[in-house]
C-alpha atoms as a PDB file:
ATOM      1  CA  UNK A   1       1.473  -9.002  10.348  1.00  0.00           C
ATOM      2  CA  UNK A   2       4.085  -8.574   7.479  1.00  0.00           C
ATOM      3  CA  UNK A   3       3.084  -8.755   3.927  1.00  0.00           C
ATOM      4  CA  UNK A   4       6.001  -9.103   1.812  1.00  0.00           C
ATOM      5  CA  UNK A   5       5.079  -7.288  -1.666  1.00  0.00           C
ATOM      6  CA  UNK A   6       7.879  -9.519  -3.863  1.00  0.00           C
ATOM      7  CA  UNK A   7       6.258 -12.980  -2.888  1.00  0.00           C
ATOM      8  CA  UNK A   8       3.082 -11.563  -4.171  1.00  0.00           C
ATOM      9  CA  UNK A   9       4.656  -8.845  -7.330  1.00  0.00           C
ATOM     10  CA  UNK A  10       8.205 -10.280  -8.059  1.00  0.00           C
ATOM     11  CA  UNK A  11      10.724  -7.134  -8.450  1.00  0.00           C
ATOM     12  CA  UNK A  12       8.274  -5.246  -9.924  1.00  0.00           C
ATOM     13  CA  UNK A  13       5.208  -3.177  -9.327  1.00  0.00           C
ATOM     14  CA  UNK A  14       3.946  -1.684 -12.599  1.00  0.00           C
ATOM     15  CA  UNK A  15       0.078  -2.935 -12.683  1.00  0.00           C
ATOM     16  CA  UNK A  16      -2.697  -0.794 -10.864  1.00  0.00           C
ATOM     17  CA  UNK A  17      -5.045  -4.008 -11.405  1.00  0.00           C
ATOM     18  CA  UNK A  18      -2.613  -6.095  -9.308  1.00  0.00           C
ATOM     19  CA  UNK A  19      -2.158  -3.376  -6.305  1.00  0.00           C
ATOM     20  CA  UNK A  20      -6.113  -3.718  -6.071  1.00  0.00           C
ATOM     21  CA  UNK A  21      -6.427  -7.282  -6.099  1.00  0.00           C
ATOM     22  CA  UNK A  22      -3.369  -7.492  -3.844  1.00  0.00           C
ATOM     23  CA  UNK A  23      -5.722  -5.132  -1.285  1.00  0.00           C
ATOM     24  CA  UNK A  24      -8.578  -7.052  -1.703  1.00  0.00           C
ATOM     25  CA  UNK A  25      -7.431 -10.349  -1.825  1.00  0.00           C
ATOM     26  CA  UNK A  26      -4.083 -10.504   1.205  1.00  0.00           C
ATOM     27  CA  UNK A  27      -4.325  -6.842   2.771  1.00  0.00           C
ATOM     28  CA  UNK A  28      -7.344  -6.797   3.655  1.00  0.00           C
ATOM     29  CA  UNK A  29      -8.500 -10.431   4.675  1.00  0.00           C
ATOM     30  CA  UNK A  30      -5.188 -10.814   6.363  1.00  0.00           C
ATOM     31  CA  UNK A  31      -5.880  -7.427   8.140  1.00  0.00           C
ATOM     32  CA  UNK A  32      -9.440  -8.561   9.460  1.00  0.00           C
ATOM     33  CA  UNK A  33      -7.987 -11.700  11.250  1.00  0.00           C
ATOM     34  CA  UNK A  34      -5.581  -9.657  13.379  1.00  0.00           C
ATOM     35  CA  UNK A  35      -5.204  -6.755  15.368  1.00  0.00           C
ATOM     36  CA  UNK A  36      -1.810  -6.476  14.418  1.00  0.00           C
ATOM     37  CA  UNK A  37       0.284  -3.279  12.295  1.00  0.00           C
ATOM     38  CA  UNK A  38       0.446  -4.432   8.526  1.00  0.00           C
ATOM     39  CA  UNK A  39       3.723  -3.839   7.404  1.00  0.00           C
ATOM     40  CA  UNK A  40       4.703  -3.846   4.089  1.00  0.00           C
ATOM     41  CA  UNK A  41       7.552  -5.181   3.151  1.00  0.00           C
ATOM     42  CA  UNK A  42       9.847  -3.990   0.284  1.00  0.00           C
ATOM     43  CA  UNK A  43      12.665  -6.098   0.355  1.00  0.00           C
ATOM     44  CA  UNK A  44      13.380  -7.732  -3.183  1.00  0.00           C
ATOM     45  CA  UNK A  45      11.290  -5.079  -4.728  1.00  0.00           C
ATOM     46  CA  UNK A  46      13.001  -3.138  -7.294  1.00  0.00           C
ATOM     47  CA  UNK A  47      11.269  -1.244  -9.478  1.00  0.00           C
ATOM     48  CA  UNK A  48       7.316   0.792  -8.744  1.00  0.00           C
ATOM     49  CA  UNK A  49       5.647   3.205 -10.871  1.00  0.00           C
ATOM     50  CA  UNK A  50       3.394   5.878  -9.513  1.00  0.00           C
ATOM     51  CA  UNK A  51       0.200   4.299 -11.148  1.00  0.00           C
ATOM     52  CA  UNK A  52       0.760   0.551  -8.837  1.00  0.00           C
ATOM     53  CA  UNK A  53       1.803   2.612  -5.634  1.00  0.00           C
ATOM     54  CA  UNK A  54      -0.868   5.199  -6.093  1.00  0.00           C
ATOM     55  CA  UNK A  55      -3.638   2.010  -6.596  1.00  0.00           C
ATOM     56  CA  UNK A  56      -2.131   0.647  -3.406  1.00  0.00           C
ATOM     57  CA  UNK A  57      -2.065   2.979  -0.794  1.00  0.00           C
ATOM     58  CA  UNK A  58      -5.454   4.709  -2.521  1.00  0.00           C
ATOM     59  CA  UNK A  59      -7.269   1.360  -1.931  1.00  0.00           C
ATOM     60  CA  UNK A  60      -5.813   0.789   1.696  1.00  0.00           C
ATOM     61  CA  UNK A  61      -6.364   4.399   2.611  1.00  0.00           C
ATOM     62  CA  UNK A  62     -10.592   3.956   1.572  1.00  0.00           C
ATOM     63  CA  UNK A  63     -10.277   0.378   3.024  1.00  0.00           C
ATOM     64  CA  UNK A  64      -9.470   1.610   6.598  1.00  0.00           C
ATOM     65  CA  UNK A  65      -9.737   5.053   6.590  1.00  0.00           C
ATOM     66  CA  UNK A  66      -6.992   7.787   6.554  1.00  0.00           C
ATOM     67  CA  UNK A  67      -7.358   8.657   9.923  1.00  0.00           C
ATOM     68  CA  UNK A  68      -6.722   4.960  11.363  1.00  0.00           C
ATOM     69  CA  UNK A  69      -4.008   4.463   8.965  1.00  0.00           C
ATOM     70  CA  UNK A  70      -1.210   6.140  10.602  1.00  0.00           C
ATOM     71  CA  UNK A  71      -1.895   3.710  13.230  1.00  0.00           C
ATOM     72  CA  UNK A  72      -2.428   0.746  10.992  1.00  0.00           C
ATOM     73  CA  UNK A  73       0.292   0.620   8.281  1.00  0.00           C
ATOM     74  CA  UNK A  74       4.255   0.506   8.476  1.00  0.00           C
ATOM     75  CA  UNK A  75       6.429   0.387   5.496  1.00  0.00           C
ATOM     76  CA  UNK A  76       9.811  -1.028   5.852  1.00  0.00           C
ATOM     77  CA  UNK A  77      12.780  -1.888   3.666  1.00  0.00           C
ATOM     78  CA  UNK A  78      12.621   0.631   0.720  1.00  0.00           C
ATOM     79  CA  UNK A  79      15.061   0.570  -1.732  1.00  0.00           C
ATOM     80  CA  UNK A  80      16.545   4.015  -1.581  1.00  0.00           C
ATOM     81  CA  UNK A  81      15.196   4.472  -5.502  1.00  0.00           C
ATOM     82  CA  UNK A  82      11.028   3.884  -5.122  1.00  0.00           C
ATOM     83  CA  UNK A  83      10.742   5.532  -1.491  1.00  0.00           C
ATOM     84  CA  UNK A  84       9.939   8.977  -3.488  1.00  0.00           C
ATOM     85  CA  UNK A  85       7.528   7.514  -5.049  1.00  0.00           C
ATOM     86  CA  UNK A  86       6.250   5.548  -1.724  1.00  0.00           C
ATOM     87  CA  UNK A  87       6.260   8.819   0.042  1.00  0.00           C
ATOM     88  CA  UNK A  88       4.428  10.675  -3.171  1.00  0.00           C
ATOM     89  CA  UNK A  89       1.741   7.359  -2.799  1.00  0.00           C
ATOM     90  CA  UNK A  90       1.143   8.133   0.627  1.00  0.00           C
ATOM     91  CA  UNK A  91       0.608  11.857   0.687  1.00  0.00           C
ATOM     92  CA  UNK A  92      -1.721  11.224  -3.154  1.00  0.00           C
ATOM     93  CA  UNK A  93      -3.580   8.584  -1.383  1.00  0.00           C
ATOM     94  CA  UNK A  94      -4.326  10.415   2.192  1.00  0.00           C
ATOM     95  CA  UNK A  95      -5.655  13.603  -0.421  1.00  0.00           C
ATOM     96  CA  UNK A  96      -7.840  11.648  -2.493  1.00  0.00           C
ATOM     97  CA  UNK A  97      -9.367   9.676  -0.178  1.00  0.00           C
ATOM     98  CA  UNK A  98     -10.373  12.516   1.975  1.00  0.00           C
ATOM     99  CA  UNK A  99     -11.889  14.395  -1.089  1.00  0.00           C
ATOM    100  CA  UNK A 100     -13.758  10.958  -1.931  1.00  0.00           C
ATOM    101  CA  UNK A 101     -14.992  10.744   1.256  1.00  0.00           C
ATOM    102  CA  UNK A 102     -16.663  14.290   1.234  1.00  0.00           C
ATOM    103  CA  UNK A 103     -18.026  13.679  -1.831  1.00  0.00           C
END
């Protein structure tokens, strides 16, 4: 299954509210009717700040768990200027969620 992020955010990701509700509202109900990888799909988006990719990958990560995630979630078509902060989203996401957890 292949969410594309700019049908849903236009070029830009800047709202934490809106990476939750995207979750919650295609991720996650798409996710439960198939078996399938979720890939997320860049293309068209230019612009993310840390805030929108950290809500993101922090709500996906507690959604499905870090350890299933690996196995779960592909990213494809970065734009050579966010995958930094993709890759910095990830690795914040997979820490916090794992501290939440033990909590």
């Amino acid at each position: 299954m292949t969410i594309k992020l700019f049908d849903h955010i236009g070029r830009s990701g800047l709202d934490s509210m809106r990476a939750v509700k995207l979750v919650n509202e295609i991720i996650v109900p798409q996710s439960i009717q198939s078996d399938e990888k979720i890939t997320l799909d860049f293309s068209g988006v230019t612009n993310l700040n840390s805030s929108f990719i950290n809500a993101l990958f922090l709500d996906i990560f507690l959604k499905f768990g870090s350890k299933n995630i690996v196995d779960k979630l592909r990213i494809t078509n970065c734009r050579s200027n966010i995958v930094d902060i993709v890759e910095a989203g990830l690795e914040y996401a997979d820490e916090r969620s794992k501290e939440l957890i033990a909590i």
